[in-house]
C-alpha atoms as a PDB file:
ATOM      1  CA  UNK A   1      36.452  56.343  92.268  1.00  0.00           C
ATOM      2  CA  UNK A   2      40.586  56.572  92.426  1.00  0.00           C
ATOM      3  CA  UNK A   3      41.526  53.289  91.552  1.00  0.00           C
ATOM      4  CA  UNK A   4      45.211  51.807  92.665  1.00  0.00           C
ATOM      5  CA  UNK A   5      47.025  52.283  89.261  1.00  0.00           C
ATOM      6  CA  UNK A   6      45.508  55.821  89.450  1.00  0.00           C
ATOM      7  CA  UNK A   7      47.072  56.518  92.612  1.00  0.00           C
ATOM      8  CA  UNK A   8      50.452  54.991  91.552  1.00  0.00           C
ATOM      9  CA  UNK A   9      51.148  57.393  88.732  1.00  0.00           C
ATOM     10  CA  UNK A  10      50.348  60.098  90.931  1.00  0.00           C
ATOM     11  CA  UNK A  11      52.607  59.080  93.224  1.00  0.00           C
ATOM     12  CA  UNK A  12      55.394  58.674  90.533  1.00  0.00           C
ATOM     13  CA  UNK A  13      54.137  61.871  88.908  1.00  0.00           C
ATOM     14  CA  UNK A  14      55.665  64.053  92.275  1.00  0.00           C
ATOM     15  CA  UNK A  15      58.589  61.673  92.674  1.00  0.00           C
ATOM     16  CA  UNK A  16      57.010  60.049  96.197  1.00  0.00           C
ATOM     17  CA  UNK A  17      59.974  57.225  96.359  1.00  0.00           C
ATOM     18  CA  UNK A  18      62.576  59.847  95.861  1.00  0.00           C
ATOM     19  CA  UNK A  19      60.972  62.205  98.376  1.00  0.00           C
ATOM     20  CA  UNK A  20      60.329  59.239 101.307  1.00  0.00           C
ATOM     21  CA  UNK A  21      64.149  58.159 100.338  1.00  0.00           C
ATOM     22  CA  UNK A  22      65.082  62.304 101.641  1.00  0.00           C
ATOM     23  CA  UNK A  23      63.300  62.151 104.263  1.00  0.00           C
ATOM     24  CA  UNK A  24      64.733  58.415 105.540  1.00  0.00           C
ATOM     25  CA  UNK A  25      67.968  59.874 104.873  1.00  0.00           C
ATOM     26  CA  UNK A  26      67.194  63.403 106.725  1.00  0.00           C
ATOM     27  CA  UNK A  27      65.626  61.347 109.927  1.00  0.00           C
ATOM     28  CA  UNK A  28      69.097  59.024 109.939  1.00  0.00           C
ATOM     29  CA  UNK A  29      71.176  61.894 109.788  1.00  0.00           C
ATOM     30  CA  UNK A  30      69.524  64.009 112.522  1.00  0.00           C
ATOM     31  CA  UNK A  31      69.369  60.077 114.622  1.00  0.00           C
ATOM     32  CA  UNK A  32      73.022  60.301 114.172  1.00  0.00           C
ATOM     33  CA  UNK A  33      73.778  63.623 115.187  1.00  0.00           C
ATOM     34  CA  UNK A  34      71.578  62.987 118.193  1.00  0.00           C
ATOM     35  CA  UNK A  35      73.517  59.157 119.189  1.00  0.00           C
ATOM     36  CA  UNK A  36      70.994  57.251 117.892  1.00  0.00           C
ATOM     37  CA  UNK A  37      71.401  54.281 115.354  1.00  0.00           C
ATOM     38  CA  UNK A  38      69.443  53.403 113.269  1.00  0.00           C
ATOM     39  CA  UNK A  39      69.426  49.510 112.015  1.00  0.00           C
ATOM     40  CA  UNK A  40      70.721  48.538 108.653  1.00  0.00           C
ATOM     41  CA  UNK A  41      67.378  47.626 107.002  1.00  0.00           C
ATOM     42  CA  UNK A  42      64.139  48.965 107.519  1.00  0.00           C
ATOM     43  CA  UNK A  43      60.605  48.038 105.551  1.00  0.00           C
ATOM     44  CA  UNK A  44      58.112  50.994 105.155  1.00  0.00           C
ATOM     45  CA  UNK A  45      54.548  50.658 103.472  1.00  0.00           C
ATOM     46  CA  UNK A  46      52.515  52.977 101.169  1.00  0.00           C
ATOM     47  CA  UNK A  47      48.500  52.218 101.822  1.00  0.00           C
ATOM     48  CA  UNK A  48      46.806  53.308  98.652  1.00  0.00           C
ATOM     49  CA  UNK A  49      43.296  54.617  99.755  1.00  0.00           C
ATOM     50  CA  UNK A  50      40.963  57.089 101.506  1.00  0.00           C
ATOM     51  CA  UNK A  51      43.304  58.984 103.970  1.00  0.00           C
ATOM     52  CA  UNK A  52      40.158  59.562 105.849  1.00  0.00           C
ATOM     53  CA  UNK A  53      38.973  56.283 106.094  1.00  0.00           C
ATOM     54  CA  UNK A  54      42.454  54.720 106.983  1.00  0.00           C
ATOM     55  CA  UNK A  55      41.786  57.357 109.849  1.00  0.00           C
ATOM     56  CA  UNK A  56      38.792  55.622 111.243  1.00  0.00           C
ATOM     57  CA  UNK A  57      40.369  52.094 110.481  1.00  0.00           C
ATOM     58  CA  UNK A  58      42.666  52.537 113.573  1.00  0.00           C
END
């Protein structure tokens, strides 16, 4: 069993906040370029778990 701490230093391990903060700013750009804007503040979430299961839970 992964527990959460686990799957936090993997995360940090391959630089996951620095790779989510590309692809935000990738995503705003391309809104941009296409007219759209996108609000000043936006709150995104990490769930820590079986990527299977979090399948099913939906």
């Amino acid at each position: 069993m992964t527990l959460p701490i686990d799957m936090l230093n993997q995360l940090k391990a391959v630089n996951a906040w620095g790779e989510a903060r590309q692809a935000i700013e990738n995503a705003v750009n391309h809104l941009q370029k296409g007219g759209i804007k996108m609000p000043k503040k936006i709150t995104l979430g990490i769930f820590l778990g079986d990527p299977q299961k979090l399948l099913q839970s939906g």
